[in-house]
C-alpha atoms as a PDB file:
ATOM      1  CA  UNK A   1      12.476   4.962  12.073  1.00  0.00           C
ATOM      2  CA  UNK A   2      15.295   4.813  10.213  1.00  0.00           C
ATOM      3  CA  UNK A   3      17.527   1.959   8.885  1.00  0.00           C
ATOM      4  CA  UNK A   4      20.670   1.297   8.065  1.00  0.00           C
ATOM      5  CA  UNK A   5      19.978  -0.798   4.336  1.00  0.00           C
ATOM      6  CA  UNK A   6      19.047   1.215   1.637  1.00  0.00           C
ATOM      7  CA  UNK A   7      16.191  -1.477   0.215  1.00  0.00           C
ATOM      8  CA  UNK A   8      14.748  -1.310   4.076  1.00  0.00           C
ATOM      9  CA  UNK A   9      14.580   2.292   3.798  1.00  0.00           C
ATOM     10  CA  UNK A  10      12.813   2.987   0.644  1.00  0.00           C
ATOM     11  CA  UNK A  11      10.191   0.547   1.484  1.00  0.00           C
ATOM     12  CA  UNK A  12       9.410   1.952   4.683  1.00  0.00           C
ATOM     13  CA  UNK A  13       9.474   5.260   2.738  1.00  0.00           C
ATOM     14  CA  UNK A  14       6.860   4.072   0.445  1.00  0.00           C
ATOM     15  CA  UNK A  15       5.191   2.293   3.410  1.00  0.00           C
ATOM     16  CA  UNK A  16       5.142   5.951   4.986  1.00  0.00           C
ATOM     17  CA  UNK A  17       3.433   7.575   2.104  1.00  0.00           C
ATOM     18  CA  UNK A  18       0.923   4.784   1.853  1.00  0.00           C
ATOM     19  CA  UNK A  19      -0.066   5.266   5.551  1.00  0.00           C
ATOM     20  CA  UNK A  20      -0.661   9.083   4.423  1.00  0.00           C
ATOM     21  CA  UNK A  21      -3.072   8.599   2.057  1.00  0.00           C
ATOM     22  CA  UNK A  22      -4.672   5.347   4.006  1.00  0.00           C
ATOM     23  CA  UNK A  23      -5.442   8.132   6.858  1.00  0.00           C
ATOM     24  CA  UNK A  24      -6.474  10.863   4.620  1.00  0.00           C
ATOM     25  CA  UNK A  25      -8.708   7.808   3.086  1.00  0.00           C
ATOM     26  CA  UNK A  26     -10.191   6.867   6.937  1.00  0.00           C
ATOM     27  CA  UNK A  27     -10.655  10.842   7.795  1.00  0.00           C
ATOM     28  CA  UNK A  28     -12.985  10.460   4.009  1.00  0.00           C
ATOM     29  CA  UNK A  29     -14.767   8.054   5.670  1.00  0.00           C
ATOM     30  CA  UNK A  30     -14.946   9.461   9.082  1.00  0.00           C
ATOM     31  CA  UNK A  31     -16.240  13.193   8.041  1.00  0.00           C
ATOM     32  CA  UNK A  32     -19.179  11.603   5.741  1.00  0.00           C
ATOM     33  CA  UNK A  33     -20.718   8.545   7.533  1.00  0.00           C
ATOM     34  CA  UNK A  34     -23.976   8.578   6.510  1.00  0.00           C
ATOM     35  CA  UNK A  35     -24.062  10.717   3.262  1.00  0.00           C
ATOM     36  CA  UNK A  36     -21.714  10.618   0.512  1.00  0.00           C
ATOM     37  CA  UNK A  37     -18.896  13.230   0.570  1.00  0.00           C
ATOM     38  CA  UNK A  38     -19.401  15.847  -2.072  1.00  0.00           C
ATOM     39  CA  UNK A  39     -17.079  15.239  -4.824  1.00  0.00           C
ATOM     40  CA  UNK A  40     -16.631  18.917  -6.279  1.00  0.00           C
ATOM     41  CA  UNK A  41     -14.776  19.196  -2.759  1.00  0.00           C
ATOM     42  CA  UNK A  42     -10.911  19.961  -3.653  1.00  0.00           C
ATOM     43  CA  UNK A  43     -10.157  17.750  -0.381  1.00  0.00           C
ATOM     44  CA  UNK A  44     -11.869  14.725  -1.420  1.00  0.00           C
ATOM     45  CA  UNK A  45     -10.990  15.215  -5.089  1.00  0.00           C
ATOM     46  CA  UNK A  46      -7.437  14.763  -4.152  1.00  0.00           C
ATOM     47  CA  UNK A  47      -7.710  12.053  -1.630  1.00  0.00           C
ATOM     48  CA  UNK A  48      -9.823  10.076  -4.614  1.00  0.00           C
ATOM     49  CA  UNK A  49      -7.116  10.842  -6.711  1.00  0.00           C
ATOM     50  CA  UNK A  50      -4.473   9.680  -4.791  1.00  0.00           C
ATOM     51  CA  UNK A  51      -6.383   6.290  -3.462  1.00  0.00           C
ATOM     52  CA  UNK A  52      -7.408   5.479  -7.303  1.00  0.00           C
ATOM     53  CA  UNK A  53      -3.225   5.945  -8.232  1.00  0.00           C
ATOM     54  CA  UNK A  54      -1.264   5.406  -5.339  1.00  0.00           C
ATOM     55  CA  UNK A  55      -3.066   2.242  -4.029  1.00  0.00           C
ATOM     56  CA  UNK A  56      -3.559   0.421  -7.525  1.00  0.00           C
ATOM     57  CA  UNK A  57       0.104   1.341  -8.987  1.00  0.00           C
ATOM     58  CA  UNK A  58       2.485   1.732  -6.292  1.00  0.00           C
ATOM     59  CA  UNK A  59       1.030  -0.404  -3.906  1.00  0.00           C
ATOM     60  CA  UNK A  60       1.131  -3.093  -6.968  1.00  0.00           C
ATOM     61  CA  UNK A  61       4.949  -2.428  -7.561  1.00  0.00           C
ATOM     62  CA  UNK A  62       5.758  -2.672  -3.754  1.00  0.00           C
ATOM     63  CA  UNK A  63       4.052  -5.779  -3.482  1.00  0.00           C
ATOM     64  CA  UNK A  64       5.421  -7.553  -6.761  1.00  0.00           C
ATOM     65  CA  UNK A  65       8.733  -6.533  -5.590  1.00  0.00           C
ATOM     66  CA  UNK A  66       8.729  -7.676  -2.456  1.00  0.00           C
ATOM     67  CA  UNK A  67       7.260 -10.928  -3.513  1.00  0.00           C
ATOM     68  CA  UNK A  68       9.817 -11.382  -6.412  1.00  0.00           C
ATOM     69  CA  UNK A  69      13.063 -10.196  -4.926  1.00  0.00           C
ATOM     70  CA  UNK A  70      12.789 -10.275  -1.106  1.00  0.00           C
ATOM     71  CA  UNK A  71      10.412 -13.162  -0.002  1.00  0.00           C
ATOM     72  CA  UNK A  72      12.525 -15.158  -2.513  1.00  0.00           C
ATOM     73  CA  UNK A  73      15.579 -14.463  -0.925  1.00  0.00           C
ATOM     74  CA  UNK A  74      14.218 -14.963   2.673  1.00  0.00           C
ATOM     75  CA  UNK A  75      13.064 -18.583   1.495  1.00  0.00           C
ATOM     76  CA  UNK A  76      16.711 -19.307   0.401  1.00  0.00           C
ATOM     77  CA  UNK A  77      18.161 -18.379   3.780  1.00  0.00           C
ATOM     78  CA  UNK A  78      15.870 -20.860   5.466  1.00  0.00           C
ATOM     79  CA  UNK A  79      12.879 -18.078   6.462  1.00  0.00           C
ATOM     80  CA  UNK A  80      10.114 -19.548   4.790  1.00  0.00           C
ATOM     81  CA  UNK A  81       7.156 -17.851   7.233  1.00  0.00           C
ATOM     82  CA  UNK A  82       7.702 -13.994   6.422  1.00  0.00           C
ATOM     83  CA  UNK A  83       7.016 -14.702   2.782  1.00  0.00           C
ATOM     84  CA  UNK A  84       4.451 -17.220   2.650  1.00  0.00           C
ATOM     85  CA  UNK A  85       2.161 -14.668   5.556  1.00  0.00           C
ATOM     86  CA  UNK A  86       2.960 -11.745   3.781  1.00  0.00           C
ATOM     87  CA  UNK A  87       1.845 -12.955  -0.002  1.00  0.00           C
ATOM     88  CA  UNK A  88      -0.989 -14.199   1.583  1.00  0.00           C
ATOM     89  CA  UNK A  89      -1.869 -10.549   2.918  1.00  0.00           C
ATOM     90  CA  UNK A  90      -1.031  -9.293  -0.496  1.00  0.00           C
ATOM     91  CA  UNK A  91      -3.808 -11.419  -2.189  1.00  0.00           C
ATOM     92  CA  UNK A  92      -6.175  -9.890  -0.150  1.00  0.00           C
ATOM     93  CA  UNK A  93      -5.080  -6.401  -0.291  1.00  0.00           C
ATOM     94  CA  UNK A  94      -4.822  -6.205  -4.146  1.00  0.00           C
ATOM     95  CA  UNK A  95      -8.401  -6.720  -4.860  1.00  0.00           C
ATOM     96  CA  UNK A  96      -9.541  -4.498  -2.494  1.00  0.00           C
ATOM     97  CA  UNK A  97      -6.962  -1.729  -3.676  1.00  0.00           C
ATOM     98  CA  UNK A  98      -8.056  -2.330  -7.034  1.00  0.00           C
ATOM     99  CA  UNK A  99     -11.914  -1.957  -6.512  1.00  0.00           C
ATOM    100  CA  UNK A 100     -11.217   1.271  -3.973  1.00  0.00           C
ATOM    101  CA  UNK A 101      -9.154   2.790  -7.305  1.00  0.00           C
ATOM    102  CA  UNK A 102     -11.993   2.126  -9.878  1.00  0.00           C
ATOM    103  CA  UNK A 103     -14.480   3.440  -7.131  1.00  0.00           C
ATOM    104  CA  UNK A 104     -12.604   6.622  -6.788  1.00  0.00           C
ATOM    105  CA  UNK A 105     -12.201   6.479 -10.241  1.00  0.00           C
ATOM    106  CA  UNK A 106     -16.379   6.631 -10.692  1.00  0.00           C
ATOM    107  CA  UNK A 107     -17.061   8.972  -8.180  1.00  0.00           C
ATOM    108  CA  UNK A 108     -14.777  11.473  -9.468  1.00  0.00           C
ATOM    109  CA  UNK A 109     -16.233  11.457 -12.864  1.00  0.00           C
ATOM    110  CA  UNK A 110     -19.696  11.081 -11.466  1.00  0.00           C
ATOM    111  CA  UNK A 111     -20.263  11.499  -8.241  1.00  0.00           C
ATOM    112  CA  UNK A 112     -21.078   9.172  -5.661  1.00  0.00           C
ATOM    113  CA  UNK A 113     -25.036   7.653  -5.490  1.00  0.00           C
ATOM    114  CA  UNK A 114     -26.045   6.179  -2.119  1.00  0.00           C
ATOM    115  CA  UNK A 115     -25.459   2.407  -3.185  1.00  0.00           C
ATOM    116  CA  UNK A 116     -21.910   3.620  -4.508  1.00  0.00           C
ATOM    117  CA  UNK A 117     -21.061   5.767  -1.530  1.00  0.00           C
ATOM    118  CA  UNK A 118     -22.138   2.088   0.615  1.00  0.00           C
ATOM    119  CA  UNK A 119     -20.294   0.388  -1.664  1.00  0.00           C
ATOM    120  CA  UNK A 120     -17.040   2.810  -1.263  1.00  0.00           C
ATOM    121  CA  UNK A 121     -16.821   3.118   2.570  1.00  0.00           C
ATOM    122  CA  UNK A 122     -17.500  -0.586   3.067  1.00  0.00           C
ATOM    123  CA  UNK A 123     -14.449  -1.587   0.446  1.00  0.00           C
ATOM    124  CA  UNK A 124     -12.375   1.255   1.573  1.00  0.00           C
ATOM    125  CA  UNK A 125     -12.972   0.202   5.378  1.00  0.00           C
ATOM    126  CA  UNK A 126     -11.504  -2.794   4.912  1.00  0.00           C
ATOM    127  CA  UNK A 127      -8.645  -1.556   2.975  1.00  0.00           C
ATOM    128  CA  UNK A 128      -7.466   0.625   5.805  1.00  0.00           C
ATOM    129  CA  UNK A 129      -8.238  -1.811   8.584  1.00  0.00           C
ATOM    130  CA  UNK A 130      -6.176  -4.760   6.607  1.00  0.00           C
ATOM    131  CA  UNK A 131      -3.212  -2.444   5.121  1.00  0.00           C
ATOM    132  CA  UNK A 132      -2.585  -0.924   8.096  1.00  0.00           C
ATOM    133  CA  UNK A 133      -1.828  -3.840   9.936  1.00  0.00           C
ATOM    134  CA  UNK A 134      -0.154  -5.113   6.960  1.00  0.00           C
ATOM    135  CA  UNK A 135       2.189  -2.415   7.043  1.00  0.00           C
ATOM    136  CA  UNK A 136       2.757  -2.467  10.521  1.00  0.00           C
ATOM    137  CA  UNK A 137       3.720  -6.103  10.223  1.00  0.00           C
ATOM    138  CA  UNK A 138       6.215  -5.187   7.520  1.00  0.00           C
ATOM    139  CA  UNK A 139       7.774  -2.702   9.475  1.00  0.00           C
ATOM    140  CA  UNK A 140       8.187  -5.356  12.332  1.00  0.00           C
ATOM    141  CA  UNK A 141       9.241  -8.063  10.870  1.00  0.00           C
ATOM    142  CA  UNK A 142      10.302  -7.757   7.235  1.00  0.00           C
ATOM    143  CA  UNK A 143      12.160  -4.488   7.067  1.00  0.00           C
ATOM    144  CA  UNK A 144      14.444  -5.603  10.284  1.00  0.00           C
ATOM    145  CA  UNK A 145      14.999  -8.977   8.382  1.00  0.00           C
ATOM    146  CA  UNK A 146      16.586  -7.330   5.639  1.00  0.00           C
ATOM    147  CA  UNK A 147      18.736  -5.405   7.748  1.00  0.00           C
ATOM    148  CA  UNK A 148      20.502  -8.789   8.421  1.00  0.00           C
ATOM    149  CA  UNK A 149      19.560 -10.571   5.072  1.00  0.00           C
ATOM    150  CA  UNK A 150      21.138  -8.167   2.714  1.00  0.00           C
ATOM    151  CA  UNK A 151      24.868  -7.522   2.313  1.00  0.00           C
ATOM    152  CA  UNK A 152      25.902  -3.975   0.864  1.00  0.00           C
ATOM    153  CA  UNK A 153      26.243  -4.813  -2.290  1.00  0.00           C
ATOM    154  CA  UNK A 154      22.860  -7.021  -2.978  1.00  0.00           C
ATOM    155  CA  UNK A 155      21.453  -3.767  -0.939  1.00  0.00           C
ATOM    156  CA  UNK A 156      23.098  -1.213  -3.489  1.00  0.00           C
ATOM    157  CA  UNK A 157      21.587  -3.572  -6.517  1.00  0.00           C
ATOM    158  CA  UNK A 158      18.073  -4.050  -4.970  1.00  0.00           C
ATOM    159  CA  UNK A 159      17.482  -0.249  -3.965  1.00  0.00           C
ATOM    160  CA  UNK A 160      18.446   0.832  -7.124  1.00  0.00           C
ATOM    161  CA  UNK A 161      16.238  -1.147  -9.176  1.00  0.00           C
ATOM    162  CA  UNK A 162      13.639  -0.323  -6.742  1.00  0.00           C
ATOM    163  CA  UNK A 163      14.194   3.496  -7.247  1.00  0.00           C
ATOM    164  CA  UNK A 164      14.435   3.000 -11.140  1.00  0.00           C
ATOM    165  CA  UNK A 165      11.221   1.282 -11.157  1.00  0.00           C
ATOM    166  CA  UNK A 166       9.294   4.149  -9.309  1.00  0.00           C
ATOM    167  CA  UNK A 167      10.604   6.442 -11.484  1.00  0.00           C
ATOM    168  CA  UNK A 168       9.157   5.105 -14.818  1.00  0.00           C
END
């Protein structure tokens, strides 16, 4: 999918990337069921790694952005619903984000013990179940609203503060 705003496009960018490591996450999760996946394992190093950084920083920028410059500007065109549902989604996702990062975080240094490994798939689960959808609804209904929300100029000054602030 591709769209014509630059804002729309970076975010579904970043909402791209996420989906790659939320899958890589599930096939984690899939491949080791009943016994913890063996951490010495270059694969599910680097899936730890990138749940523990991509979910807790990026997904944390994305969010805050979202919330501070889009929903915001929704709300003063009259479209309060978008915002309000997708903050909503956001408080849930966070925490669960957050724990899955300082989970991976553990098990890489450590390894995983039965009650963590429990612990891990049953957070992680419900990370992939709730930002998948999440995304999905972005990509429905958010990303096509800015496509008629933003003008080419507010689009030129909101991309490239969201490009800046990936970079630091």
């Amino acid at each position: 999918m591709s769209f014509s705003r630059r804002t729309a496009q970076l975010l579904h960018d970043d909402h791209q990337a996420t989906v790659v490591i939320i899958e890589a996450l599930d096939q984690l999760l899939a491949k080791a069921r009943k016994k913890a996946p063996d951490v010495s394992d270059p694969m599910v190093q680097e899936t730890l790694k990138k749940a523990g950084s991509a979910i807790e920083e990026e997904v944390s920028e994305h969010f805050a952005f979202e919330e501070n410059e889009l929903f915001t500007r929704l709300e003063e065109m009259g479209d309060v619903g978008i915002g309000e549902h997708l903050r909503g989604e956001h408080r849930a996702l966070l925490p669960l984000g957050q724990t899955v990062a300082e989970l991976s975080r553990e098990a890489l240094e450590n390894g995983f013990t039965a009650d963590s490994w429990i612990r891990f798939r049953n957070v992680a689960g419900e990370l992939i179940e709730r930002m998948l959808a999440h995304i999905q609804k972005e990509e429905m209904a958010l990303l096509p609203a800015l496509e008629d929300l933003l003008d080419a100029e507010t689009d030129m000054e909101l991309s490239t503060a969201y490009a800046e602030s990936h970079q630091s």
